[in-house]
C-alpha atoms as a PDB file:
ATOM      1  CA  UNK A   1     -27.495  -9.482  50.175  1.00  0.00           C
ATOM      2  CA  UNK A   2     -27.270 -10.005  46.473  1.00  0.00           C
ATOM      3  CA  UNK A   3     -24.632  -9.162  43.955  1.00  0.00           C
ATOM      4  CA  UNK A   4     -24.498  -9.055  40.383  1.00  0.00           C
ATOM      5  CA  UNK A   5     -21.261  -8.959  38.668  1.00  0.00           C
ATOM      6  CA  UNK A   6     -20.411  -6.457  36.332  1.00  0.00           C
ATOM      7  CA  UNK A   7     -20.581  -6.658  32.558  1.00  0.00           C
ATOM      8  CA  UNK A   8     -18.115  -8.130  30.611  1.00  0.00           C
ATOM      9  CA  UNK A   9     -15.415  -5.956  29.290  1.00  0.00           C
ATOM     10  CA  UNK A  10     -15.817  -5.911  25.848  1.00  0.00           C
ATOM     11  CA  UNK A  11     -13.002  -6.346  23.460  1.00  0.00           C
ATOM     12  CA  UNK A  12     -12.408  -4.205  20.704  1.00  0.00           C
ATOM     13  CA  UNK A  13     -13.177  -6.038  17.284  1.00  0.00           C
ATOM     14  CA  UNK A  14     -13.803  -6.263  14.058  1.00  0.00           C
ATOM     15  CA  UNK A  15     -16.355  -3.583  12.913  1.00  0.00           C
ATOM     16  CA  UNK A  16     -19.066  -4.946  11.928  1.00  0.00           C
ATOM     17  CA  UNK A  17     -19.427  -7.110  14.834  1.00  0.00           C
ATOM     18  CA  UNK A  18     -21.899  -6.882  17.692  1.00  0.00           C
ATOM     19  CA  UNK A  19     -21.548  -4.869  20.133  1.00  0.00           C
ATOM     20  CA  UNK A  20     -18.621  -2.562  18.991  1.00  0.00           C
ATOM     21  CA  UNK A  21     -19.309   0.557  18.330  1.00  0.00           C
ATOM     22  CA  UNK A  22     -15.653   1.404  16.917  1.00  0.00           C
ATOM     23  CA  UNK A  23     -15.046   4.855  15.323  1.00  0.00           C
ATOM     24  CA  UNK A  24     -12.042   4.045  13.610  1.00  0.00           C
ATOM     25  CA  UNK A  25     -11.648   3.503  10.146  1.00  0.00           C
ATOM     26  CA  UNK A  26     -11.709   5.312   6.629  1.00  0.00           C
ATOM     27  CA  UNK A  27     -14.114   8.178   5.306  1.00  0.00           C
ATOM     28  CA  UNK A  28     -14.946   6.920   2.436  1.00  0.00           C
ATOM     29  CA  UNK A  29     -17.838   8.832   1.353  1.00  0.00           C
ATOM     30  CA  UNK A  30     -15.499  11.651   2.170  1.00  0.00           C
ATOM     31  CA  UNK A  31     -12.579  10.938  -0.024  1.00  0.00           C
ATOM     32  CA  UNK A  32     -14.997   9.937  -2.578  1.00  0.00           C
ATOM     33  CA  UNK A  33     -16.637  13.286  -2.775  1.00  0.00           C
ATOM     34  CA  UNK A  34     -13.024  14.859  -3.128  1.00  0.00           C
ATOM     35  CA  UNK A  35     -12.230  12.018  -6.185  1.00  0.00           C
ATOM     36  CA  UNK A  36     -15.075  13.350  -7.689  1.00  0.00           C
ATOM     37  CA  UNK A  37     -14.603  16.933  -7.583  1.00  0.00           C
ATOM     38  CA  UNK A  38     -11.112  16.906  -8.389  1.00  0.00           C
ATOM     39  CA  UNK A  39     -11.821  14.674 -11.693  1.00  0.00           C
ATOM     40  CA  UNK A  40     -14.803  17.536 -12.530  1.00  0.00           C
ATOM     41  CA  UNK A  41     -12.210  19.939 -12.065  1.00  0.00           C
ATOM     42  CA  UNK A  42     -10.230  18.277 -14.879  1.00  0.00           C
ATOM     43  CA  UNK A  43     -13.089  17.407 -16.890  1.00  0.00           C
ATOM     44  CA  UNK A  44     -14.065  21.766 -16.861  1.00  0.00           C
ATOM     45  CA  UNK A  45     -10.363  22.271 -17.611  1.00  0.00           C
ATOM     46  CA  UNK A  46      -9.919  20.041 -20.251  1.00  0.00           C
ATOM     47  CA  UNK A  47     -13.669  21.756 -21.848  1.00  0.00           C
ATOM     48  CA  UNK A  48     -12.255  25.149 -21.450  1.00  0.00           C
ATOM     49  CA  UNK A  49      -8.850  24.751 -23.191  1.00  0.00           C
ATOM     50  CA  UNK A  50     -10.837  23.206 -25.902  1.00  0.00           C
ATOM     51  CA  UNK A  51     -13.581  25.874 -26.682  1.00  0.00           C
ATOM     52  CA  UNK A  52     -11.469  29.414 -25.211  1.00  0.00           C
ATOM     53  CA  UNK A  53      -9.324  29.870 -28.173  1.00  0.00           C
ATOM     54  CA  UNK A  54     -11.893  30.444 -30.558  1.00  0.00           C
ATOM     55  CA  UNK A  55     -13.982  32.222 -28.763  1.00  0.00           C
ATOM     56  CA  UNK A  56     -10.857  34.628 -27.619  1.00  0.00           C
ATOM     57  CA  UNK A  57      -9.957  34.467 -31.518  1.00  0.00           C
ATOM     58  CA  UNK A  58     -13.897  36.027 -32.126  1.00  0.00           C
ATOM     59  CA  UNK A  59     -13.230  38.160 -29.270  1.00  0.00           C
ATOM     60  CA  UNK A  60     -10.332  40.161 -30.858  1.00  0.00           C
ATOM     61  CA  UNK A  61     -10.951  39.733 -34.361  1.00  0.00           C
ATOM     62  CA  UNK A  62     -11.641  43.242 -36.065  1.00  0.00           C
ATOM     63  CA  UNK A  63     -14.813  43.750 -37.486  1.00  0.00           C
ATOM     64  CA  UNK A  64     -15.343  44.205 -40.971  1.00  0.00           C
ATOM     65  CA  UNK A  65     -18.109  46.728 -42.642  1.00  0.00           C
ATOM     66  CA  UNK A  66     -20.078  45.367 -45.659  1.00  0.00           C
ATOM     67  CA  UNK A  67     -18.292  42.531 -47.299  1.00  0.00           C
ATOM     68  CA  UNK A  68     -14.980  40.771 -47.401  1.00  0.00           C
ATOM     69  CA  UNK A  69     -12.933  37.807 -49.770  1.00  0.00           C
ATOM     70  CA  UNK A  70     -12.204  35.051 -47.696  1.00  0.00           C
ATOM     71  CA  UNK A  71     -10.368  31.809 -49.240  1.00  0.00           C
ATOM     72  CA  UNK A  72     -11.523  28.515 -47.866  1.00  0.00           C
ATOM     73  CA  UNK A  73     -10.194  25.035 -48.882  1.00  0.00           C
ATOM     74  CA  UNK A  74     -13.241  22.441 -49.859  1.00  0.00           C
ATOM     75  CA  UNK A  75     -14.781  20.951 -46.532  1.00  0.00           C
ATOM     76  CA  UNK A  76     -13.332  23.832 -44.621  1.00  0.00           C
ATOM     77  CA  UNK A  77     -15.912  26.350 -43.056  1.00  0.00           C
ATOM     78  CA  UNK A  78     -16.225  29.850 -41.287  1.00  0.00           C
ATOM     79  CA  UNK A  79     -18.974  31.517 -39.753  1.00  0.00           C
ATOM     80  CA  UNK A  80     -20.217  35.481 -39.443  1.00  0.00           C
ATOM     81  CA  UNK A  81     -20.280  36.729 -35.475  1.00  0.00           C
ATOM     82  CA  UNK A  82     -22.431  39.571 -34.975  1.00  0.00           C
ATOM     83  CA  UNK A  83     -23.090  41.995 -31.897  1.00  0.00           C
ATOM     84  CA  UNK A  84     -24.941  40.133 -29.536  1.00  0.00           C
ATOM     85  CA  UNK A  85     -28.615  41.743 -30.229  1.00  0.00           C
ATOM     86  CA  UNK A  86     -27.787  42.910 -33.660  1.00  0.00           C
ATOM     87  CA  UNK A  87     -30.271  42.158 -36.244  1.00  0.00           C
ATOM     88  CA  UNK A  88     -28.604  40.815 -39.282  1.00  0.00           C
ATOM     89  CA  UNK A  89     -28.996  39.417 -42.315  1.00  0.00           C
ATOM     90  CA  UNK A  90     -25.292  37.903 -44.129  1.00  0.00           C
ATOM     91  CA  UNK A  91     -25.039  35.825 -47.441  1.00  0.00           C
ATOM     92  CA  UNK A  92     -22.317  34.481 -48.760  1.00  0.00           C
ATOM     93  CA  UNK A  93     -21.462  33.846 -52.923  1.00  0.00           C
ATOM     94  CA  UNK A  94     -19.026  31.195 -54.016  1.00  0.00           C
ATOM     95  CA  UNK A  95     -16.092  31.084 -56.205  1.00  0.00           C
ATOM     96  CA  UNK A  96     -18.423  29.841 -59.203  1.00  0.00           C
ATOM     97  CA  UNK A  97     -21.051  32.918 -58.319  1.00  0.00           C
ATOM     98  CA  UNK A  98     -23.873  30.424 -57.025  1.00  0.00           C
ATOM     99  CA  UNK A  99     -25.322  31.707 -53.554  1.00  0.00           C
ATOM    100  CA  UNK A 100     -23.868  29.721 -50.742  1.00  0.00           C
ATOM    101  CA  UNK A 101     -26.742  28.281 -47.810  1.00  0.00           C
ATOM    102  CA  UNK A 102     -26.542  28.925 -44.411  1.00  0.00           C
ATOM    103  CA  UNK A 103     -25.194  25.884 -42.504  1.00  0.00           C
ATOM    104  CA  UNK A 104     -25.500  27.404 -39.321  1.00  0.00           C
ATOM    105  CA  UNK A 105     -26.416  24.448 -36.989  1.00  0.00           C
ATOM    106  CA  UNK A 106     -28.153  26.282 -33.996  1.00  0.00           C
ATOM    107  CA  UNK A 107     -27.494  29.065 -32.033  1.00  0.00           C
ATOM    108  CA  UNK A 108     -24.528  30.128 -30.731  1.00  0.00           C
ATOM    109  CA  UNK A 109     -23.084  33.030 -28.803  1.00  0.00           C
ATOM    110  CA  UNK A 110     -19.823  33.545 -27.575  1.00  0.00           C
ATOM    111  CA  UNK A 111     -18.673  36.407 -24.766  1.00  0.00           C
ATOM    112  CA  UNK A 112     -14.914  37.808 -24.849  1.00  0.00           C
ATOM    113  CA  UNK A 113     -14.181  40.717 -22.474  1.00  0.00           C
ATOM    114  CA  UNK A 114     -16.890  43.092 -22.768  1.00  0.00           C
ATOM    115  CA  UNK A 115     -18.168  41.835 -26.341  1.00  0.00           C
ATOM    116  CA  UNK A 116     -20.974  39.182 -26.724  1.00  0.00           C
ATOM    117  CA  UNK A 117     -21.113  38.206 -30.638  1.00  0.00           C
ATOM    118  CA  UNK A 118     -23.760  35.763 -32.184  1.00  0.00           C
ATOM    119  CA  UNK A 119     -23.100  33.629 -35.223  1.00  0.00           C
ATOM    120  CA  UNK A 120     -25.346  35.310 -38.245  1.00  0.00           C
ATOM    121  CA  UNK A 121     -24.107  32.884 -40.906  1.00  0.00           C
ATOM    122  CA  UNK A 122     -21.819  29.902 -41.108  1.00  0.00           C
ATOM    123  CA  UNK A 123     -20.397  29.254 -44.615  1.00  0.00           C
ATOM    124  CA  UNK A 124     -19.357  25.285 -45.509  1.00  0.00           C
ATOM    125  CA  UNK A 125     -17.166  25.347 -48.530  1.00  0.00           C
ATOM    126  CA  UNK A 126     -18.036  22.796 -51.077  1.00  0.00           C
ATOM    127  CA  UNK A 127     -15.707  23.727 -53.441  1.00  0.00           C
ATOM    128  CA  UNK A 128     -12.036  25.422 -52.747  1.00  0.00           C
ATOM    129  CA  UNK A 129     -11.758  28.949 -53.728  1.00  0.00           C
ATOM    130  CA  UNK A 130     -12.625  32.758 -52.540  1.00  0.00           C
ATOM    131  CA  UNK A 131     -15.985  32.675 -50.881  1.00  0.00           C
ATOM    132  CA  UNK A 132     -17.420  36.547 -50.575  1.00  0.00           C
ATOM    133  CA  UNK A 133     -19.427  37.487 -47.373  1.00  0.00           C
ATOM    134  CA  UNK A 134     -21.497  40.134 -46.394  1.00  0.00           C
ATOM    135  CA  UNK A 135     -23.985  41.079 -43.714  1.00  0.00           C
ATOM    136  CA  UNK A 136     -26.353  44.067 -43.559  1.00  0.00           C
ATOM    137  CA  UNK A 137     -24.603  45.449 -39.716  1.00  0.00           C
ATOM    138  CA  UNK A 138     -20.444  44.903 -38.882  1.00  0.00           C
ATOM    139  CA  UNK A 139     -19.271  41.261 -38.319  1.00  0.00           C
ATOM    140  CA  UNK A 140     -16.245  39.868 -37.439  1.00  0.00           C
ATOM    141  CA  UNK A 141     -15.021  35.449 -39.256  1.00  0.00           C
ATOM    142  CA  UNK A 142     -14.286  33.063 -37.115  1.00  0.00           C
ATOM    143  CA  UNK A 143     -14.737  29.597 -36.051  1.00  0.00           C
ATOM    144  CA  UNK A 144     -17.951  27.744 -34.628  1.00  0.00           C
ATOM    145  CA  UNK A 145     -17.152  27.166 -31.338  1.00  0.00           C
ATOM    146  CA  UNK A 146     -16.502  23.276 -30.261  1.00  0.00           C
ATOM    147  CA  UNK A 147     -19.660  21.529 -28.827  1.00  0.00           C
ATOM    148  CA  UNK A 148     -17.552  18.835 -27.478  1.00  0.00           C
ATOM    149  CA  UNK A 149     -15.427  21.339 -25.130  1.00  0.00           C
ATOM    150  CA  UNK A 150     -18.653  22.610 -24.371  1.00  0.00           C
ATOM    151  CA  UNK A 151     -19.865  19.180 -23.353  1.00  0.00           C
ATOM    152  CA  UNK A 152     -17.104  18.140 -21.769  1.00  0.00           C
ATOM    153  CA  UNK A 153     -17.107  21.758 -19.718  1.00  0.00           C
ATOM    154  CA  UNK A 154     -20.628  21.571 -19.035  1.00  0.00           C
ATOM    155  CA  UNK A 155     -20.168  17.488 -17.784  1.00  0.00           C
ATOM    156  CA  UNK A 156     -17.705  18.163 -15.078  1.00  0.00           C
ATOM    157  CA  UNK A 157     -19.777  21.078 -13.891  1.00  0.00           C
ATOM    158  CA  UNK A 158     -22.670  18.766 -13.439  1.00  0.00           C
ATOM    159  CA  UNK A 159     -20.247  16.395 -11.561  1.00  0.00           C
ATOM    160  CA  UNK A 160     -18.947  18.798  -9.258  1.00  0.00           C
ATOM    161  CA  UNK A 161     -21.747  19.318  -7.817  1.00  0.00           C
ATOM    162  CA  UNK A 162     -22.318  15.755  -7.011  1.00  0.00           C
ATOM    163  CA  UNK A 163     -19.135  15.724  -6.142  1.00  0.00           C
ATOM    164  CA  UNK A 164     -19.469  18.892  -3.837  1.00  0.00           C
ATOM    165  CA  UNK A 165     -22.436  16.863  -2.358  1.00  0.00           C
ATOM    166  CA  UNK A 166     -21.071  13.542  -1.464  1.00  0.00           C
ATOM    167  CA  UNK A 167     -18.329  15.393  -0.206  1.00  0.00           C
ATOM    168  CA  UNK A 168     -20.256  17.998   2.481  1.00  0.00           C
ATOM    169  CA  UNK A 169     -22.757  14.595   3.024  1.00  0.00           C
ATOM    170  CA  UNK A 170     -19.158  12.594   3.742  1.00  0.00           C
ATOM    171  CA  UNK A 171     -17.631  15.404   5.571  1.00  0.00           C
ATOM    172  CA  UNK A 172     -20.862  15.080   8.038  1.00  0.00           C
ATOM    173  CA  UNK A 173     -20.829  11.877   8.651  1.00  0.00           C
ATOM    174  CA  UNK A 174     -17.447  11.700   9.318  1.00  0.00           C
ATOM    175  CA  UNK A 175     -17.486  14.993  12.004  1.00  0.00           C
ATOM    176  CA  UNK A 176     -20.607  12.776  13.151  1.00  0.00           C
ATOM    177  CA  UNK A 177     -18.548   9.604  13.905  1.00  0.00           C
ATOM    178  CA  UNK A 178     -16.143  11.028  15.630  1.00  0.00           C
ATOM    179  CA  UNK A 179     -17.759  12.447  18.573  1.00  0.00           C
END
């Protein structure tokens, strides 16, 4: 008769080492994922309190028929919003009577409630004084509205969803461990 003895008990150690196949220890790809969505959370937080109150200022601003006086203080600017789809041509003259160019940068639209607007013109003053504007259809002044809030905004949404990824790929692979 022959008899093998049993195998050795194994000791719990160090992960890492061979033969233990331990379960224990921290998610890390887990919390990760959470650390990053929560900073893209702050990141599209931050973006929106920096570009929503000029946009909301567009938003309500009353429109104005033909042409208005508007005083600007050299370096300042201000730009003509139009209906979203409007066709629209807008000038502006300066305080000395020259015709003012338009220093509009790129497109930009901006959506406020049930009103989309589009900027028609952006005037730059180069000179303080009353700047006249006028557009062939209704506009409404306001401010450009800030690329950097909309860079910051449009940053953390690209990092939450790497963030939303490590975190369902962490969330796995924890739920996988365990069992």
């Amino acid at each position: 008769m022959s008899y093998s003895a049993p195998p050795p008990y194994e000791q719990p150690g160090q992960p890492g080492q061979s033969g233990n196949t331990s379960k224990g220890g921290k998610p890390w790809l887990l919390i990760s994922g959470g650390i990053i969505v929560l900073l893209s959370l702050v990141l599209c937080g931050i973006g929106g309190f920096m570009a929503v109150p000029q946009m909301q200022d567009i938003g309500e601003a009353e429109q104005i028929t033909g042409s208005t006086t508007v005083t600007l203080g050299e370096g300042e600017s201000t730009n003509a919003w139009v209906e979203e789809g409007t066709y629209a041509t807008c000038s502006a003259i300066a305080p000395d009577g020259s015709s003012v160019p338009d220093a509009s940068n790129g497109e930009q639209t901006v959506s406020w409630g049930n009103d989309s607007y589009e900027r028609a013109f952006a005037v730059e003053a180069e000179q303080s004084g009353e700047y006249t504007i006028s557009c062939s259809a209704p506009f409404v002044l306001g401010d450009g509205i800030s690329t950097g809030g909309i860079l910051v905004a449009s940053g953390g949404g690209v990092l939450c969803c790497i963030g939303f990824l490590v975190l369902v790929i962490g969330l796995v692979l924890w739920l996988v461990r365990r069992k």
